[in-house]
C-alpha atoms as a PDB file:
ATOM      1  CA  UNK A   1     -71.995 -27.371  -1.213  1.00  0.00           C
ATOM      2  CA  UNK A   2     -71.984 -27.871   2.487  1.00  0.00           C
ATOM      3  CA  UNK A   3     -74.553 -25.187   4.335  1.00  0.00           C
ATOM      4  CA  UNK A   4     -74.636 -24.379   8.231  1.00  0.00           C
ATOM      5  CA  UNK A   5     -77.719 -23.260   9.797  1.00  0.00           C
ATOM      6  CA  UNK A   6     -76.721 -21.072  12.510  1.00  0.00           C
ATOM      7  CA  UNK A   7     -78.753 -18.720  14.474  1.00  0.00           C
ATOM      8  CA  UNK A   8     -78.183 -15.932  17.132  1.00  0.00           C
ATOM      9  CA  UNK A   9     -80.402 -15.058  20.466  1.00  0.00           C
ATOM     10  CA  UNK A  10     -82.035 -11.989  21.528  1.00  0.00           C
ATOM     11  CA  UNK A  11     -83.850 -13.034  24.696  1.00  0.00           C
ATOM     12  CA  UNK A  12     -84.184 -11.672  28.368  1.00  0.00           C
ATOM     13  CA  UNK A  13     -82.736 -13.931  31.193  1.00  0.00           C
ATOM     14  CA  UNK A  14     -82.436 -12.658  35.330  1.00  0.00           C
ATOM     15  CA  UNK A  15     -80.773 -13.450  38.255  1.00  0.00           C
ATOM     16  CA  UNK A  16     -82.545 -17.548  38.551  1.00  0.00           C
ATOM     17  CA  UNK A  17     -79.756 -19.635  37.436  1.00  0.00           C
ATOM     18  CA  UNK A  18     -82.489 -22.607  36.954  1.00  0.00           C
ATOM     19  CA  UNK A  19     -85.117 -20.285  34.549  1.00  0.00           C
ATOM     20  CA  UNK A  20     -81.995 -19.144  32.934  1.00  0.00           C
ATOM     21  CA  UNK A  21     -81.401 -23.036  32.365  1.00  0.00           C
ATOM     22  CA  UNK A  22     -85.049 -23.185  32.103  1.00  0.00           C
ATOM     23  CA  UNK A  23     -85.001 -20.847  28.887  1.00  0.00           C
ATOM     24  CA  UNK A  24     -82.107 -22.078  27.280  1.00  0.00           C
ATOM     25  CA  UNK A  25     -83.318 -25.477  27.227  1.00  0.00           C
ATOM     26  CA  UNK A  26     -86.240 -23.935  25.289  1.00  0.00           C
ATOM     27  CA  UNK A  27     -84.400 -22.207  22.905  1.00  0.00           C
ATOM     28  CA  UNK A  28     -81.951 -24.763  22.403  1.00  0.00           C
ATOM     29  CA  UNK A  29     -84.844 -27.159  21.596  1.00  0.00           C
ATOM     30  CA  UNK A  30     -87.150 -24.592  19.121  1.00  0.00           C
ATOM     31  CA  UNK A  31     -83.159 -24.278  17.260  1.00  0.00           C
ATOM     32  CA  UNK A  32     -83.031 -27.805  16.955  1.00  0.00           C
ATOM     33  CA  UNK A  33     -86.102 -28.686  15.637  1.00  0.00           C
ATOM     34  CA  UNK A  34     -85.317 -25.914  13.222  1.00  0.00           C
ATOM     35  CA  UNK A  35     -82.351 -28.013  11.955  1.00  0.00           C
ATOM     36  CA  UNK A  36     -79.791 -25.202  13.484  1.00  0.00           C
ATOM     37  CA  UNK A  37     -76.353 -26.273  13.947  1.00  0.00           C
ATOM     38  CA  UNK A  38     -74.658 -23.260  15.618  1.00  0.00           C
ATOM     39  CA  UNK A  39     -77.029 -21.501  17.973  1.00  0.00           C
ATOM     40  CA  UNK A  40     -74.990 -18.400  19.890  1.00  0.00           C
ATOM     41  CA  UNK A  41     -77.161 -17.169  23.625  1.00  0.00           C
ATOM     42  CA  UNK A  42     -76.378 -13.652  25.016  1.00  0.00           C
ATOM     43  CA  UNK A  43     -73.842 -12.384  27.334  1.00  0.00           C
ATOM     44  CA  UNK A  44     -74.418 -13.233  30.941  1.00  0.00           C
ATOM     45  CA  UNK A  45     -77.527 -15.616  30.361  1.00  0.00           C
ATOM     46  CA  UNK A  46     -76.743 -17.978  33.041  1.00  0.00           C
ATOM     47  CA  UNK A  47     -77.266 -15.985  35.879  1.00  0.00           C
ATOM     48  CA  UNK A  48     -78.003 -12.581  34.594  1.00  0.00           C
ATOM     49  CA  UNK A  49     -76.044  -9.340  34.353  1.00  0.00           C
ATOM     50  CA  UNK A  50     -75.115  -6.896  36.535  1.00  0.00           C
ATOM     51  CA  UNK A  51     -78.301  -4.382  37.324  1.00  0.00           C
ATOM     52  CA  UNK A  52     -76.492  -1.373  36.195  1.00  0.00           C
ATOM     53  CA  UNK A  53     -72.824  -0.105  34.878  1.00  0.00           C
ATOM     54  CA  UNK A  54     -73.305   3.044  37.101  1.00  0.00           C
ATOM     55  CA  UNK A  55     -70.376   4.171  39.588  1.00  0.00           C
ATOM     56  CA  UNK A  56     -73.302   5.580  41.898  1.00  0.00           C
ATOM     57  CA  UNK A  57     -75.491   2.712  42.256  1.00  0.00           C
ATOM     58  CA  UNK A  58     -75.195   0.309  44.950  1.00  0.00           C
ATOM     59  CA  UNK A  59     -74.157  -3.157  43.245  1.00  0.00           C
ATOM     60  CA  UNK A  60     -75.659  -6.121  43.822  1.00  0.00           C
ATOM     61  CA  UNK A  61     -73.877  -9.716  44.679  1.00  0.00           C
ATOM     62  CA  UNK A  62     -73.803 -10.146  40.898  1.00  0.00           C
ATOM     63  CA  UNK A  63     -74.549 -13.491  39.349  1.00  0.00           C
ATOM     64  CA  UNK A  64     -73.636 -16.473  40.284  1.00  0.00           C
ATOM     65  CA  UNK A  65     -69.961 -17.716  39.537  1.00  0.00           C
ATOM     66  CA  UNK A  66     -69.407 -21.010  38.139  1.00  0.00           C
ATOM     67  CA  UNK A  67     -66.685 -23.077  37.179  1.00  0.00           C
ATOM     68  CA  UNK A  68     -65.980 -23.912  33.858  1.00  0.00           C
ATOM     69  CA  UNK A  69     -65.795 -27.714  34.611  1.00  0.00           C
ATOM     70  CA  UNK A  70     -68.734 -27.389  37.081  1.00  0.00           C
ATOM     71  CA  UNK A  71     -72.223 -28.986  37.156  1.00  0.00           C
ATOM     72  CA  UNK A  72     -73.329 -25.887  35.029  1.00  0.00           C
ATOM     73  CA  UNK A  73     -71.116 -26.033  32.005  1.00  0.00           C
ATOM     74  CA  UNK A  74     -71.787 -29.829  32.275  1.00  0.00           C
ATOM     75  CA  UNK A  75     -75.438 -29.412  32.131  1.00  0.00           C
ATOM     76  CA  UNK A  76     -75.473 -26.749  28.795  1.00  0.00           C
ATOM     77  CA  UNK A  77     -72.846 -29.217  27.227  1.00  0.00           C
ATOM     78  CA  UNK A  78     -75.329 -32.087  28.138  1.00  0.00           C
ATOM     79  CA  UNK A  79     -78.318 -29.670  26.511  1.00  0.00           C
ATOM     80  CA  UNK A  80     -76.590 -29.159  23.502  1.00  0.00           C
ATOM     81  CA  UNK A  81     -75.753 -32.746  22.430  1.00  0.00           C
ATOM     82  CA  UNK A  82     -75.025 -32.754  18.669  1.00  0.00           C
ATOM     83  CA  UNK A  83     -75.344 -28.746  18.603  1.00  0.00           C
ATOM     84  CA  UNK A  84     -72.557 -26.043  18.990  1.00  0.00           C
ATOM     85  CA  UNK A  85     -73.645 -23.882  21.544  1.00  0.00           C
ATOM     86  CA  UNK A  86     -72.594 -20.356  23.100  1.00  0.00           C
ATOM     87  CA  UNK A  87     -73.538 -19.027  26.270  1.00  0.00           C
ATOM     88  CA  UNK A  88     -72.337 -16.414  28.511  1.00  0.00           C
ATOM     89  CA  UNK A  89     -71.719 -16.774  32.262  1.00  0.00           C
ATOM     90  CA  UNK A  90     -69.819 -15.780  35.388  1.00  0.00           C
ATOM     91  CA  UNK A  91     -66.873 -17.967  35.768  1.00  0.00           C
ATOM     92  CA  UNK A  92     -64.849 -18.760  38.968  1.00  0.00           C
ATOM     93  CA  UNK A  93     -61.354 -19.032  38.482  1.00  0.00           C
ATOM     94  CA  UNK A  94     -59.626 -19.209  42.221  1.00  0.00           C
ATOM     95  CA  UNK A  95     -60.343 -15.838  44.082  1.00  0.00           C
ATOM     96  CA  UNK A  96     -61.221 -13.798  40.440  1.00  0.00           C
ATOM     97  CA  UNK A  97     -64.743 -13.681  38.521  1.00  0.00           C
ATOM     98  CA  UNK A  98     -64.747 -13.232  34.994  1.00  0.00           C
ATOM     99  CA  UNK A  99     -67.627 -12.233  32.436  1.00  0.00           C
ATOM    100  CA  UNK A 100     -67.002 -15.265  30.111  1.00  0.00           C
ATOM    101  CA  UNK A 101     -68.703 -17.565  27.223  1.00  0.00           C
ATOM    102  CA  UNK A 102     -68.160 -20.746  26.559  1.00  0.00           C
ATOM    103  CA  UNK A 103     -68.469 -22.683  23.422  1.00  0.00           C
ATOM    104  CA  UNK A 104     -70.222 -26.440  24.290  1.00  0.00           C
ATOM    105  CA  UNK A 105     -71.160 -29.735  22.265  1.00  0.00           C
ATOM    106  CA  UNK A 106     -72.490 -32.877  24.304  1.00  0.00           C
ATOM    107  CA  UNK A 107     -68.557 -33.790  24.510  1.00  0.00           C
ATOM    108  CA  UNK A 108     -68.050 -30.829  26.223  1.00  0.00           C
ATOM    109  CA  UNK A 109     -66.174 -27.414  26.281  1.00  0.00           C
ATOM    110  CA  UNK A 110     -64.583 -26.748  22.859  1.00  0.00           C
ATOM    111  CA  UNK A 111     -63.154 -23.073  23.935  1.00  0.00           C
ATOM    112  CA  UNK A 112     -63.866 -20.451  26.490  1.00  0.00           C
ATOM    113  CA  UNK A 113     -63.084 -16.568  26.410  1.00  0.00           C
ATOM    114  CA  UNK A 114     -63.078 -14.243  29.148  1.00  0.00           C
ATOM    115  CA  UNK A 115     -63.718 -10.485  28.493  1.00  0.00           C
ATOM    116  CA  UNK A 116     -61.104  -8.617  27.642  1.00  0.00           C
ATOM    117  CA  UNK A 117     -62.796  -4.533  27.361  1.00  0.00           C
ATOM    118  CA  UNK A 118     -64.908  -3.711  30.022  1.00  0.00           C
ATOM    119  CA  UNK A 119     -66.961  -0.626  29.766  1.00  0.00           C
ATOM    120  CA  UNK A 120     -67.475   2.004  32.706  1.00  0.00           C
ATOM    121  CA  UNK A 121     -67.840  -0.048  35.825  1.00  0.00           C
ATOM    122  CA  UNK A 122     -68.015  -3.232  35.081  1.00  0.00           C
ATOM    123  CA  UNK A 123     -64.627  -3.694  36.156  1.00  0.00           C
ATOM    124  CA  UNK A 124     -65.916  -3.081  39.888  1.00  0.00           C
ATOM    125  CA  UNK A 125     -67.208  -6.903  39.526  1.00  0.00           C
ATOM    126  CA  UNK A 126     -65.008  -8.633  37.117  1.00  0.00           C
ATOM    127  CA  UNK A 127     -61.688  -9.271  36.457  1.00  0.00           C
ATOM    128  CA  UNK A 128     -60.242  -8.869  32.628  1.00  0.00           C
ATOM    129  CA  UNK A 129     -59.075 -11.384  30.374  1.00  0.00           C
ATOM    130  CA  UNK A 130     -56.048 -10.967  28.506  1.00  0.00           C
ATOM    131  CA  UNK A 131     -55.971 -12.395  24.971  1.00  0.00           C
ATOM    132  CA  UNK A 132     -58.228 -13.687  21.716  1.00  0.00           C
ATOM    133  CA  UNK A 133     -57.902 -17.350  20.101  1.00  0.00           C
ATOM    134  CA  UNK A 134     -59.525 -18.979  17.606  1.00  0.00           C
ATOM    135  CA  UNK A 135     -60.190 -22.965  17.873  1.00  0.00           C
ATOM    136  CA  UNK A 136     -61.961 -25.512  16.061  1.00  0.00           C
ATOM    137  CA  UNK A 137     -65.523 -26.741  16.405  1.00  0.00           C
ATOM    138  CA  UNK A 138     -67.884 -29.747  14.754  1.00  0.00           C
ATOM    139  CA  UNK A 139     -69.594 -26.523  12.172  1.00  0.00           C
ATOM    140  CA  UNK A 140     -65.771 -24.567  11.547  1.00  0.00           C
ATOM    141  CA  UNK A 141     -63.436 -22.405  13.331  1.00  0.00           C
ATOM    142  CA  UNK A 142     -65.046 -20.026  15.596  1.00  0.00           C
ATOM    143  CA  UNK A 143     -63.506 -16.751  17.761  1.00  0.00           C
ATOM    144  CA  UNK A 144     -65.681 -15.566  20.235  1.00  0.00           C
ATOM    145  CA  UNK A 145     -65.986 -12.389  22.254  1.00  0.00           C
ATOM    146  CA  UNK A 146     -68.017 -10.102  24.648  1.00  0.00           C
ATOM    147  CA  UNK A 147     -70.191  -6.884  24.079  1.00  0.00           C
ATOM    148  CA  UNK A 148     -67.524  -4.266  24.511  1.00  0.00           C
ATOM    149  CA  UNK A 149     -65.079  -6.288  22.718  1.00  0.00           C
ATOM    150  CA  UNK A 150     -66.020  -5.986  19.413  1.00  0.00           C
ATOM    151  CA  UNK A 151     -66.141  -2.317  19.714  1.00  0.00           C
ATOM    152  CA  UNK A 152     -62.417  -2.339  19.102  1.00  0.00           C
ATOM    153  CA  UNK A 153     -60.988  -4.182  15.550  1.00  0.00           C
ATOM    154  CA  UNK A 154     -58.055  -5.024  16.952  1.00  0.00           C
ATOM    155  CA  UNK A 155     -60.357  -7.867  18.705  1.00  0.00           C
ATOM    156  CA  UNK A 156     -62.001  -9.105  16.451  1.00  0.00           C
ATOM    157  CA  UNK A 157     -59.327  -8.630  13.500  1.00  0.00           C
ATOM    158  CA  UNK A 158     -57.045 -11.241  16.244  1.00  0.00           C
ATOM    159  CA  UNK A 159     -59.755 -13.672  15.891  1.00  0.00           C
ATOM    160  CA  UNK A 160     -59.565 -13.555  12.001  1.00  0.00           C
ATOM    161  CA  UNK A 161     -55.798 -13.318  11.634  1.00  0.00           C
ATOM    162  CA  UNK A 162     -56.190 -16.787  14.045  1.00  0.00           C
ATOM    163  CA  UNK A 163     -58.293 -18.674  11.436  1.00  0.00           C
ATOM    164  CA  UNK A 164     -61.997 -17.786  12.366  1.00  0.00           C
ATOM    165  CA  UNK A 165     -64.725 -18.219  10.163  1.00  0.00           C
ATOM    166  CA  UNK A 166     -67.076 -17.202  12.378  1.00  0.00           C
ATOM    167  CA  UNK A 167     -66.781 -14.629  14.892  1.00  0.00           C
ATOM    168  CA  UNK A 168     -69.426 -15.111  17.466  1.00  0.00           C
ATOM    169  CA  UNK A 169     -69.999 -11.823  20.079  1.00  0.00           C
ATOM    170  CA  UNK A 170     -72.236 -12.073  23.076  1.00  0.00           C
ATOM    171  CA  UNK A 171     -73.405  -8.931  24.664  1.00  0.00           C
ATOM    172  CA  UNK A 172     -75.834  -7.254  27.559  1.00  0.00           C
ATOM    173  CA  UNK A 173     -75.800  -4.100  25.089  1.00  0.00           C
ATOM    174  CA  UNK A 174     -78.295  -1.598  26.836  1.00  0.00           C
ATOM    175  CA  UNK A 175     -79.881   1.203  25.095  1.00  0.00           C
ATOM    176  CA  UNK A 176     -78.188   4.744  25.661  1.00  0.00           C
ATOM    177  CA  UNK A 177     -77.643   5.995  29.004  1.00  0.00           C
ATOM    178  CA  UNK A 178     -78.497  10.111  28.355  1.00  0.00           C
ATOM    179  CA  UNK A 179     -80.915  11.301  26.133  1.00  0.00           C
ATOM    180  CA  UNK A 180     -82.606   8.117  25.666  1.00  0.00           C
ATOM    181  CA  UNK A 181     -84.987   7.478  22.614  1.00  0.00           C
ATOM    182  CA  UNK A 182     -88.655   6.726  23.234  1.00  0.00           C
ATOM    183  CA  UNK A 183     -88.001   3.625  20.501  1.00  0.00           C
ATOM    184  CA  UNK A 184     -85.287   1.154  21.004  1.00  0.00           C
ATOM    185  CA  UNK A 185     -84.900   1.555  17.352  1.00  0.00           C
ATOM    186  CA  UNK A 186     -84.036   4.899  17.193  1.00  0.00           C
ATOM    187  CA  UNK A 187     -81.834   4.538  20.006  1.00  0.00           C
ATOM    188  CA  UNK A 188     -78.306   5.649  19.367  1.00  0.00           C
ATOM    189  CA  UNK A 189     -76.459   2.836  21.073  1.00  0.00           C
ATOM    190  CA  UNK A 190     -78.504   0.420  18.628  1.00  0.00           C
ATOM    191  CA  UNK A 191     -76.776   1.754  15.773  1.00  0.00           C
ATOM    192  CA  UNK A 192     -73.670   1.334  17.551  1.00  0.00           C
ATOM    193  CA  UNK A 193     -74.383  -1.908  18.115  1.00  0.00           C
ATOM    194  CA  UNK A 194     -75.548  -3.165  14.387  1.00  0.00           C
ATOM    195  CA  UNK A 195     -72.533  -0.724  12.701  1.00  0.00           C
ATOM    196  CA  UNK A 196     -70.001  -2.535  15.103  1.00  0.00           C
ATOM    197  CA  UNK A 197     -71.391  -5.957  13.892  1.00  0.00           C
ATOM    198  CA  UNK A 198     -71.559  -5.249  10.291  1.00  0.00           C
ATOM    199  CA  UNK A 199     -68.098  -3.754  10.295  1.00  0.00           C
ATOM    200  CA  UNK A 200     -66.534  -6.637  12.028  1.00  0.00           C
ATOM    201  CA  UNK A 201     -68.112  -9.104   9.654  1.00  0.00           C
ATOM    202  CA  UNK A 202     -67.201  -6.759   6.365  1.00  0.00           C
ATOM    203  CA  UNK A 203     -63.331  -5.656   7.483  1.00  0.00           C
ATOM    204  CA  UNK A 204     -62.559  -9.267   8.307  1.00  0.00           C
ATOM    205  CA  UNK A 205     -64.430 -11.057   5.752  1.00  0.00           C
ATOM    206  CA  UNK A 206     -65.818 -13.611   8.046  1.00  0.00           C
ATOM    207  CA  UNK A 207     -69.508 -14.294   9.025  1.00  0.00           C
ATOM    208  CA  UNK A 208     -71.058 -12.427  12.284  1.00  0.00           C
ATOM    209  CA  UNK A 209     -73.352 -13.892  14.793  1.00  0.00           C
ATOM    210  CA  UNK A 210     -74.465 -11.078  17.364  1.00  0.00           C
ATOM    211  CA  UNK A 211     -76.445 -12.452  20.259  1.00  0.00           C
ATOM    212  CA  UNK A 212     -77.755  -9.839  22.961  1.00  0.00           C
ATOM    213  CA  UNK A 213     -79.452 -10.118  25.910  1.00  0.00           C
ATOM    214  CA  UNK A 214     -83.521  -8.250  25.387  1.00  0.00           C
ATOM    215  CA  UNK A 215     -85.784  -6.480  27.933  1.00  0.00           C
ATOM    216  CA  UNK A 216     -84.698  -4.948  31.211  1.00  0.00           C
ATOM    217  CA  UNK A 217     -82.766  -5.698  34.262  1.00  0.00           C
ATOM    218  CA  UNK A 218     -81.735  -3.548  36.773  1.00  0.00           C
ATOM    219  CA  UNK A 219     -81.669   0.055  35.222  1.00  0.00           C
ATOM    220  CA  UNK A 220     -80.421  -1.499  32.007  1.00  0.00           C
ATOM    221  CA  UNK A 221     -82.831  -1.451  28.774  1.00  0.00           C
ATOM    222  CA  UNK A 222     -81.348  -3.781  26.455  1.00  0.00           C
ATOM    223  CA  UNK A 223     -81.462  -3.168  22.528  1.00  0.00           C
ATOM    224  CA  UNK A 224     -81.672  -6.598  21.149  1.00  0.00           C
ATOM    225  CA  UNK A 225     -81.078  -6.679  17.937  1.00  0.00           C
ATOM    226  CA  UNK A 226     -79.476 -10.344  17.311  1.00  0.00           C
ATOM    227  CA  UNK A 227     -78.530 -10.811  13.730  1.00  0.00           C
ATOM    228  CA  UNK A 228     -76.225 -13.314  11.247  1.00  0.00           C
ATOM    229  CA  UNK A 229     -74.261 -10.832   8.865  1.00  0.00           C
ATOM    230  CA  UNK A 230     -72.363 -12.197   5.546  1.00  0.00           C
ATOM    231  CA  UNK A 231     -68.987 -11.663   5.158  1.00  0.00           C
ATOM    232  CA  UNK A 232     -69.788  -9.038   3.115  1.00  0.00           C
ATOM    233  CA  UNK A 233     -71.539  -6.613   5.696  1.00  0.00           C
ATOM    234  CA  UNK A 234     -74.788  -7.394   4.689  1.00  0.00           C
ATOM    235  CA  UNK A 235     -77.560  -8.694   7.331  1.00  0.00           C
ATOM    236  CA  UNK A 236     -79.131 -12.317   6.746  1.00  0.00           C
ATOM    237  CA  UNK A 237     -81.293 -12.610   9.690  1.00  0.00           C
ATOM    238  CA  UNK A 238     -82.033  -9.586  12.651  1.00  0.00           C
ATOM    239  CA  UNK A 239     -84.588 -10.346  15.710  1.00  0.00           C
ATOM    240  CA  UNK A 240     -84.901  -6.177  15.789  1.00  0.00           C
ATOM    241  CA  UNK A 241     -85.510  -4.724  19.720  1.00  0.00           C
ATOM    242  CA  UNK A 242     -87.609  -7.818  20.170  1.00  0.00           C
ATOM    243  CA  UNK A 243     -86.722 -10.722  21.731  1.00  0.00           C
ATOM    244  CA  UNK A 244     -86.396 -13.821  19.033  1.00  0.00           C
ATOM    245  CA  UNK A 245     -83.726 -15.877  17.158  1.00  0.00           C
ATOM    246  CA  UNK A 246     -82.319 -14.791  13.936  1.00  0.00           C
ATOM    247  CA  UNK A 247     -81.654 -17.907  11.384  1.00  0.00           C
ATOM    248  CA  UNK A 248     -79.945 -17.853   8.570  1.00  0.00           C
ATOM    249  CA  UNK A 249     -78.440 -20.904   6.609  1.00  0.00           C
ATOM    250  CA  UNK A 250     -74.737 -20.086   4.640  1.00  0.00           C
ATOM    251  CA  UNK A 251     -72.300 -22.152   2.831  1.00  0.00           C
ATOM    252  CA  UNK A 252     -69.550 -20.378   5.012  1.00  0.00           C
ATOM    253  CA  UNK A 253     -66.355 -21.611   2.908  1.00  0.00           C
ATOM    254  CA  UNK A 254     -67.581 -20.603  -0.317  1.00  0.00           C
ATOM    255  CA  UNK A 255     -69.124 -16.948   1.378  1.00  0.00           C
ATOM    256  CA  UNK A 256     -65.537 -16.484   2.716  1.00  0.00           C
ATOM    257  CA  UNK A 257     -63.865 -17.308  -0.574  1.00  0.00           C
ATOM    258  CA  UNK A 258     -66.346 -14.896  -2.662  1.00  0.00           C
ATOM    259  CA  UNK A 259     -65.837 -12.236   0.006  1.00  0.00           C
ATOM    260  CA  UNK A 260     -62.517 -12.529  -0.556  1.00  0.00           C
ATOM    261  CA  UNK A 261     -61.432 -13.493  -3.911  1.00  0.00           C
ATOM    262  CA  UNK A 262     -60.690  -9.950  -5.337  1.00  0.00           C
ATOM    263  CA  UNK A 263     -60.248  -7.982  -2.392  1.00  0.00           C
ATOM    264  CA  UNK A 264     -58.921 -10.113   0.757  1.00  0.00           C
ATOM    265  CA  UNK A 265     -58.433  -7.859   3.420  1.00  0.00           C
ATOM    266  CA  UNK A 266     -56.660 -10.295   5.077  1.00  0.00           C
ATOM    267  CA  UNK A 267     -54.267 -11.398   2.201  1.00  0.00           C
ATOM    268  CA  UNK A 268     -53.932  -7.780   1.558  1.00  0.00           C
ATOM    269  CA  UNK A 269     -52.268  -6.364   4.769  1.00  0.00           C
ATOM    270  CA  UNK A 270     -49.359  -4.013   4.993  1.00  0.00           C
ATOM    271  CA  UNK A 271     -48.230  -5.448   8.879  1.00  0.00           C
ATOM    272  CA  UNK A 272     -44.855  -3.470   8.129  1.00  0.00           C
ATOM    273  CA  UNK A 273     -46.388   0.390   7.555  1.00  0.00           C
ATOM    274  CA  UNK A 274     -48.916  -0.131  10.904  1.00  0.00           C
ATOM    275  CA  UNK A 275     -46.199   1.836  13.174  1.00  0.00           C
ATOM    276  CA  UNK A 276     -49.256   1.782  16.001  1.00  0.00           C
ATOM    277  CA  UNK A 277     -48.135   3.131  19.273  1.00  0.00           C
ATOM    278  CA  UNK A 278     -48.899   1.211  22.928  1.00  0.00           C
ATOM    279  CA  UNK A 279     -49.163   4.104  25.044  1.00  0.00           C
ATOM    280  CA  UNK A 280     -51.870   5.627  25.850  1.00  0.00           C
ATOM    281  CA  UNK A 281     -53.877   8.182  23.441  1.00  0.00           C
ATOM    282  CA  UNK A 282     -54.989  11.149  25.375  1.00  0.00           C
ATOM    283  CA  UNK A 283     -58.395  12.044  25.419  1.00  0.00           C
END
């Protein structure tokens, strides 16, 4: 039996590209010591997100782009070393930003995914991606996304149908907008958040690491709420609103073939009855 120790990040980083660095470091080094193998940060952690997804509010310069074989990515890959680690940044590509994470050992970048679904106006300061892949990686075959994306299954059900074990998603997931709770964990857009990452876990049959950015910046109060989740749906390891890391330690080939030895929703598709249309669904 071969177990990986993997753990997800709830934690609150800004605008200061070197505390960001600063914090991961940190983290990276409290995972280590705690024999973790896979350690997953939150969306937009080097360099913060945007201060608020309002069409109304003034936006800021945003954070800083960098290029995904600049000094930056070079310097997480460098604090990773034997560790697989996930991080979300702004990436430069030419004249276009994109809200990305990038998967790093100490050899360097194993995969990188740009956000495909960006909610209300986040599309004012980034430019989409266009597609889901699956690679390899020193603890197993990982697909990543961001936040938004694993709100639809289509994402997330690419990933699988590509060969991931583990589905990693990265988010800045704020609490709700209108009629806000008084407790992050009665907040509705929590349960969004923890029903979207159990669901993607249990309708794929993979395992689920859900790191999220915690705290506030801007006008954004973010819910936390990192977790590991089974391939079964259920929860290993959950920071709650806090900020913290969520560890959990899973033989991931034999949890995939238990999840899936009577019931393999995978195995079990009917591709040739899903007559889904591509237009548009009106609202």
């Amino acid at each position: 039996m071969t177990t990986l120790r993997m753990a997800a990040v709830a934690e609150e980083f800004g605008r200061d590209l070197e505390e960001d660095f600063q914090i991961a470091e940190r983290l990276i080094k409290e995972a280590r010591e705690e024999g973790v193998r896979l350690l997953a940060l939150p969306e937009a952690c080097l360099g913060g997100y945007l201060l608020s997804l309002d069409d109304s509010a003034e936006l800021d310069e945003g954070p800083p782009a960098l290029a995904l074989d600049g000094p930056e990515v070079r310097r997480l890959a460098s604090l990773a070393g034997e560790m697989t680690v996930v991080a979300g940044y702004c990436e430069a590509a030419g004249e276009a930003r994109y809200n990305s994470v990038v998967c790093v050992t100490g050899d360097g970048v194993l995969g990188n995914h740009r956000k495909v679904h960006q909610p209300l106006s986040e599309d004012a300061s980034y430019a989409s991606g266009d597609r889901f892949h699956a690679f390899d990686t020193p603890v197993g075959r990982i697909g990543m996304m961001i936040c938004y994306d694993k709100a639809f299954p289509e994402s997330a059900r690419a990933l699988a149908l590509d060969g991931a074990e583990i589905g990693v998603c990265v988010s800045a997931w704020p609490g709700s907008r209108t009629n806000a709770a008084a407790s992050l964990e009665e907040d509705r857009w929590k349960r969004r958040f923890d029903l979207f990452d159990r669901a993607r876990a249990l309708e794929n049959q993979i395992v689920w690491l859900s790191a999220n950015q915690a705290g506030t910046f801007g006008s954004l109060r973010f819910v936390g709420s990192a977790k590991v989740v089974e391939p079964g749906g259920e929860i290993l390891a959950d920071t709650g609103v806090a900020a913290g890391v969520a560890i959990a330690e899973l033989d991931v080939a034999q949890a995939l073939e238990t999840a899936r030895r009577s019931m393999g929703h995978l195995r079990d598709r009917r591709p040739e009855t899903y007559d889904i249309p591509t237009g548009a669904v009106s609202t």
